[in-house]
Protein backbone atom coordinates (compact mmCIF):
# COMPACT_ATOMS: atom_id res chain seq x y z
CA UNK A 1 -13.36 17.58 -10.91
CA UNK A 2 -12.87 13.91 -11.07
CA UNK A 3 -16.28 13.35 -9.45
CA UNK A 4 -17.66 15.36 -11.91
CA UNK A 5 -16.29 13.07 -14.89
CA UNK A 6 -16.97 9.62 -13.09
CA UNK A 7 -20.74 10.72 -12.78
CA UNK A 8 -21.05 11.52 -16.13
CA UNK A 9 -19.44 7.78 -17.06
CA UNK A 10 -21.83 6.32 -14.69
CA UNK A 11 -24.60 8.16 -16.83
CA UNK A 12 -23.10 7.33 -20.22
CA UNK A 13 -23.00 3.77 -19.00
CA UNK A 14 -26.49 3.79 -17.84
CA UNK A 15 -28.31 4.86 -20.66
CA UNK A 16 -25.90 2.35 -23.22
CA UNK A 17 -26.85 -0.65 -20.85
CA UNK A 18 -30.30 0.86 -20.80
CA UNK A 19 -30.78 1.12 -24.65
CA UNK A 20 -29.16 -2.49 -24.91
CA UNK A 21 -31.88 -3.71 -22.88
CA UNK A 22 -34.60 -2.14 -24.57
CA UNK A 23 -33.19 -3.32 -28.16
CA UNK A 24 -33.17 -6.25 -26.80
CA UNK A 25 -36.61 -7.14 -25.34
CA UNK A 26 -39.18 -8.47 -28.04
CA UNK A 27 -40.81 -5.83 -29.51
CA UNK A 28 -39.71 -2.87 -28.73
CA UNK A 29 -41.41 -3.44 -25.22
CA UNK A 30 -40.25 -1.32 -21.84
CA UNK A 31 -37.28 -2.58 -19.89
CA UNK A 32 -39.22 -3.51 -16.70
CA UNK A 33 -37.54 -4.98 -13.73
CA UNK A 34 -34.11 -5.27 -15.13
CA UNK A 35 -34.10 -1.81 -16.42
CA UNK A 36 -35.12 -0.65 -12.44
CA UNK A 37 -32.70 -2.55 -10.97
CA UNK A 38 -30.20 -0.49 -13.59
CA UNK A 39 -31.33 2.28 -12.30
CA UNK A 40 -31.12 1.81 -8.95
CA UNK A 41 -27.52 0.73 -9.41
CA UNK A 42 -26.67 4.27 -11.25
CA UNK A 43 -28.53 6.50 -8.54
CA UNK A 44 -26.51 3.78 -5.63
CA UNK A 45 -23.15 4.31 -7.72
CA UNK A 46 -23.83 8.12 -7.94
CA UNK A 47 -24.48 8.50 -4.52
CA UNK A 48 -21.31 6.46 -3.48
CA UNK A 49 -19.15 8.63 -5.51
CA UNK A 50 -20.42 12.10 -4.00
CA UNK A 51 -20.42 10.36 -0.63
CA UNK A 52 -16.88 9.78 -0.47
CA UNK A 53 -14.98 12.77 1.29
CA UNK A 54 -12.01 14.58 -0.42
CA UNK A 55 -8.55 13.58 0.53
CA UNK A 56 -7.04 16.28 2.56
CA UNK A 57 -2.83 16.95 2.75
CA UNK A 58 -3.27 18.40 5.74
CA UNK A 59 -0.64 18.04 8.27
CA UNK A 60 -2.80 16.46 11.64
CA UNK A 61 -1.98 18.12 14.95
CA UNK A 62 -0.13 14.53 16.10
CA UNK A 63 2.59 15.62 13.17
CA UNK A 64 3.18 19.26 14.82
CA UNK A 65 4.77 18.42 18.08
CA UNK A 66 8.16 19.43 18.52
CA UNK A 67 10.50 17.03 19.12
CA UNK A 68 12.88 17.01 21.92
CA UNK A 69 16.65 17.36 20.54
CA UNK A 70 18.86 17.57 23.90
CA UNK A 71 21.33 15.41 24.56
């Protein structure tokens, strides 16, 4: 669930950087260059967030031994 909401921040954050570029530029114009390289930062920053495996609680099989009590 968390991946879900931190790609849709990476998306909200793309298209208000985006839109300040495009206010920006004289005219009205496209973004060009700098808005590629945005976009090529949100696809790279999606990507790394979907790459990233889950954390598993799992109990490994190094933690299952039985350890020896006698005396």
């Amino acid at each position: 669930m968390s991946k879900v909401i931190v790609t849709i921040g990476i998306i909200i954050g793309f298209i208000f950087l985006f839109g300040v570029i495009v206010a920006s530029s004289k005219g009205g114009g496209t973004p060009g260059f700098l808005g590629l390289i945005l976009f090529a930062g949100m696809v790279a920053g999606i990507r790394a967030v979907w790459k990233k495996p889950p954390v598993k609680n799992e109990v490994t099989e190094t933690d299952k031994h039985q350890l020896d009590k006698k005396d």
